[in-house]
Protein backbone atom coordinates (compact mmCIF):
# COMPACT_ATOMS: atom_id res chain seq x y z
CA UNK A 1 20.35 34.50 -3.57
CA UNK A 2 18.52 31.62 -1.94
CA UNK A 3 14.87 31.14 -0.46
CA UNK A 4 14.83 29.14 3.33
CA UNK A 5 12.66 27.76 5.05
CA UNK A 6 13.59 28.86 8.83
CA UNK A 7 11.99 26.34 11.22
CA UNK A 8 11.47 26.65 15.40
CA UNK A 9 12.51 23.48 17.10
CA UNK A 10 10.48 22.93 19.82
CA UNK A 11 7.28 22.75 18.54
CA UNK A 12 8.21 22.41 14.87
CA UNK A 13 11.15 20.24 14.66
CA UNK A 14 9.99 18.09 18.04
CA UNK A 15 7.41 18.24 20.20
CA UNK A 16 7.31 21.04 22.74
CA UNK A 17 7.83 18.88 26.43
CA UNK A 18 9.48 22.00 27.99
CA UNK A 19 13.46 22.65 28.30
CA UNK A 20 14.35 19.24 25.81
CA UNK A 21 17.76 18.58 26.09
CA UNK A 22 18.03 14.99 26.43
CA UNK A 23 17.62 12.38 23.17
CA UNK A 24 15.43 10.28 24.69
CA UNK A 25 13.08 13.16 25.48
CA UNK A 26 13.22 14.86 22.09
CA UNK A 27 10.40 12.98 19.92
CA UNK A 28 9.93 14.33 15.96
CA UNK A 29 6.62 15.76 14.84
CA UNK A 30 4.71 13.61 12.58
CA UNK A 31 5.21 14.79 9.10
CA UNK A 32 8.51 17.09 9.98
CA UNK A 33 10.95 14.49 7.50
CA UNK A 34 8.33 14.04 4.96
CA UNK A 35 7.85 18.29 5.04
CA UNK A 36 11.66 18.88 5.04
CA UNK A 37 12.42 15.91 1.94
CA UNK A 38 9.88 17.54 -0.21
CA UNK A 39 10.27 21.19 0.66
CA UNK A 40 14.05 20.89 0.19
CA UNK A 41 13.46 19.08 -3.34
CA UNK A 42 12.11 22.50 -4.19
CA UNK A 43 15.11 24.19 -3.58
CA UNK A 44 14.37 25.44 -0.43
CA UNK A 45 17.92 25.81 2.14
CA UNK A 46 16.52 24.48 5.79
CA UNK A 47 17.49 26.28 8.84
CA UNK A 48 17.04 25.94 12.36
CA UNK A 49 15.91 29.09 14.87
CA UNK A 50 15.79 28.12 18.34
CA UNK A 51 15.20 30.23 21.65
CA UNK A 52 17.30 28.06 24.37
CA UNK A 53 16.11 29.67 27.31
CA UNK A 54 16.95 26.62 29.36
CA UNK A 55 20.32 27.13 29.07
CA UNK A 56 19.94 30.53 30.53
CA UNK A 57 17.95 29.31 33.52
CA UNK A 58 20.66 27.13 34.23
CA UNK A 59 18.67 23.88 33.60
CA UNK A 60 21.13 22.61 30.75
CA UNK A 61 24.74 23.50 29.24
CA UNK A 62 25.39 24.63 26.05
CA UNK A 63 27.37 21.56 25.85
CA UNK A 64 24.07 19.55 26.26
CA UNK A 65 22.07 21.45 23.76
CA UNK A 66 25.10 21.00 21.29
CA UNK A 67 25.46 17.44 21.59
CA UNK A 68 21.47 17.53 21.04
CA UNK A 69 21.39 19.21 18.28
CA UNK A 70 24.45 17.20 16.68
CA UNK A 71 21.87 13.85 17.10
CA UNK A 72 18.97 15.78 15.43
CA UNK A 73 20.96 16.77 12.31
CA UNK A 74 22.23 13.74 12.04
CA UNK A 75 18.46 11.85 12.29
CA UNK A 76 17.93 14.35 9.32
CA UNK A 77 20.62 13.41 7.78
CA UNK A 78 19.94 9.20 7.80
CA UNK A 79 16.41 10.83 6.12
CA UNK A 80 18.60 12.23 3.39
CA UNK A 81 17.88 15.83 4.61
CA UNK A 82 20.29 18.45 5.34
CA UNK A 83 19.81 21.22 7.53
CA UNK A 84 22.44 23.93 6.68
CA UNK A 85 22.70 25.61 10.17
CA UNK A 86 21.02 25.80 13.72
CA UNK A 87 21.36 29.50 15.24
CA UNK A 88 20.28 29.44 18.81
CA UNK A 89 19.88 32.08 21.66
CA UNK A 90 20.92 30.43 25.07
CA UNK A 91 20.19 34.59 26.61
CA UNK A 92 17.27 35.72 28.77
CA UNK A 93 16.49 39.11 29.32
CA UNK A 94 14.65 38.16 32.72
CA UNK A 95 15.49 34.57 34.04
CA UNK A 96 18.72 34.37 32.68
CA UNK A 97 21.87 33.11 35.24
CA UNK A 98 25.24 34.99 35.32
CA UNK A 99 26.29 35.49 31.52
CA UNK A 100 23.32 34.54 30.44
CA UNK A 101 21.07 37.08 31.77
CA UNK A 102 21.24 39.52 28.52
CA UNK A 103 18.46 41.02 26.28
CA UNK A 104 20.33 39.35 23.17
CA UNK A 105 19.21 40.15 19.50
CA UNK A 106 18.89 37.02 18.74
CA UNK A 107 16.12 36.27 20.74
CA UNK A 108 13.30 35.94 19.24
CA UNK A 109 10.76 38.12 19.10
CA UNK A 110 13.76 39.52 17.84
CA UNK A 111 15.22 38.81 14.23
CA UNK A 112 18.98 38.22 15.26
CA UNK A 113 19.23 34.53 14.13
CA UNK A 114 17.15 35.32 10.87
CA UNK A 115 19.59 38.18 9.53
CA UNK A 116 22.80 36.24 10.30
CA UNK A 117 21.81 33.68 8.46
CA UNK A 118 20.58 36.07 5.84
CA UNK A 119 24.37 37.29 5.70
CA UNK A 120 26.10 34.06 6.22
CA UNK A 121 24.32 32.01 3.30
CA UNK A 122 22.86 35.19 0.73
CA UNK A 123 19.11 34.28 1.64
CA UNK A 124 16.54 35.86 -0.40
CA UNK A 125 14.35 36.80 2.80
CA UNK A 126 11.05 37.93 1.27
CA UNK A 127 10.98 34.53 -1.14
CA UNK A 128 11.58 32.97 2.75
CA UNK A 129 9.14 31.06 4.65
CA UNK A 130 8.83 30.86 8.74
CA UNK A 131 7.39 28.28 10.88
CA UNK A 132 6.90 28.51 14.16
CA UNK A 133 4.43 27.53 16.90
CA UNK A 134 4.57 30.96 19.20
CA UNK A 135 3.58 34.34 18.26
CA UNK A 136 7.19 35.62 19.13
CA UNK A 137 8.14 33.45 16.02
CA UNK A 138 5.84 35.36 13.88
CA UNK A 139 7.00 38.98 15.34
CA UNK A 140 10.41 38.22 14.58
CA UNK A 141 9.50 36.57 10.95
CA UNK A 142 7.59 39.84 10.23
CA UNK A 143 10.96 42.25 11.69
CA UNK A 144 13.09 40.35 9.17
CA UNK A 145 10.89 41.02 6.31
CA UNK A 146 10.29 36.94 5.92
CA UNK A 147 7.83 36.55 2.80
CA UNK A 148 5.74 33.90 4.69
CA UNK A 149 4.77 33.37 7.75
CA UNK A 150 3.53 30.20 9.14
CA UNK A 151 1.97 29.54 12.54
CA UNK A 152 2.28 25.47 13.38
CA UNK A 153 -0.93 25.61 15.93
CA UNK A 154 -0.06 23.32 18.49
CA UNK A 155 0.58 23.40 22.54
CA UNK A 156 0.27 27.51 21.98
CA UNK A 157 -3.01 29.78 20.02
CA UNK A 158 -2.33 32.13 17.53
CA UNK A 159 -2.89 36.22 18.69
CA UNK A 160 -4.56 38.77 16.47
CA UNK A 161 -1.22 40.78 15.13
CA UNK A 162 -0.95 43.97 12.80
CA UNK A 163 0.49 41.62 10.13
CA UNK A 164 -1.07 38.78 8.65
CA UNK A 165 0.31 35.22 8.91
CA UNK A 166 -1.23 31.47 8.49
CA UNK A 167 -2.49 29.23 10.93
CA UNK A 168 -1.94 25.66 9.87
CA UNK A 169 -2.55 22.46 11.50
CA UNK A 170 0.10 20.15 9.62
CA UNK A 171 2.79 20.31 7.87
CA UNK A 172 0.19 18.91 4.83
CA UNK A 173 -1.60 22.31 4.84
CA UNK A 174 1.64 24.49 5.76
CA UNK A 175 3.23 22.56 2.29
CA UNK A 176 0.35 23.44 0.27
CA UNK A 177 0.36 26.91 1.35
CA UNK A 178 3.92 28.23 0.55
CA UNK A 179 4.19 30.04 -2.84
């Protein structure tokens, strides 16, 4: 079995403008290659879980988001990183259009993206570390059984939950913190 780290993109990967689907509007957190180098030295499989609610609302295709995401792991990739997978929900339960209004699994607070990947690449979830920048990352970290839970506090504040997690500030104090 393998340990992951499962990182949010907006937020995590890029900073959080709202509905990013264009290149030229995606801009990487500081610190997010130098994180992803070192925590992958340590043997640590990097995967992407990403809400795309924007392509429910009909503001952006899948097509779009694809082509995206195909730029970002390639940036990764020029930084000698490689991110095994990106699982995405493009379904909302509320504001989605036509096929895309659907209270999907996979939606996080939900922990559909986690336990596919769990299956698809043997992940050793409880020697797993989550960060994300929204308590509905945390929620569905803590339904997956994730070992670690780490809150990237940012554009959204951290809520009091019945499970613990960390608040961090940068991916310095996130690194120092994972076991």
């Amino acid at each position: 079995m393998r340990k992951a780290i499962f990182l949010d993109r907006d937020g995590v990967i890029n900073i959080d403008t709202g509905y990013v689907y264009l290149k030229d509007d995606f801009l990487f957190m500081d610190g997010i290659y130098k994180f992803c180098r070192d925590i992958q030295s340590r043997g640590y499989l990097l995967i992407v879980i990403t809400n795309q609610a924007g392509i429910a609302r009909g503001y952006y295709s899948e097509s779009d988001f694809q082509m995206l995401n195909n730029w970002m792991i390639n940036q990764f990739s020029v930084q000698g990183i490689e991110i095994a997978k990106t699982y995405y929900c493009p379904y909302h339960p509320e504001y989605g259009i036509g096929k895309y209004k659907f209270d999907s699994p996979d939606r996080k607070p939900n922990p559909g993206m986690i336990l596919k990947s769990r299956d698809e690449f043997d992940i050793d979830i409880p020697k797993s570390v989550l960060i994300g920048d929204k308590v509905d990352d945390m929620i569905a970290g803590h339904r997956a059984g994730i070992g670690q839970l780490m809150f990237l506090h940012g554009r959204y504040e951290p809520l009091e939950m019945d499970f613990s997690y960390d608040v961090c500030d940068s991916f310095d104090a996130i690194r120092a913190r994972i076991r």
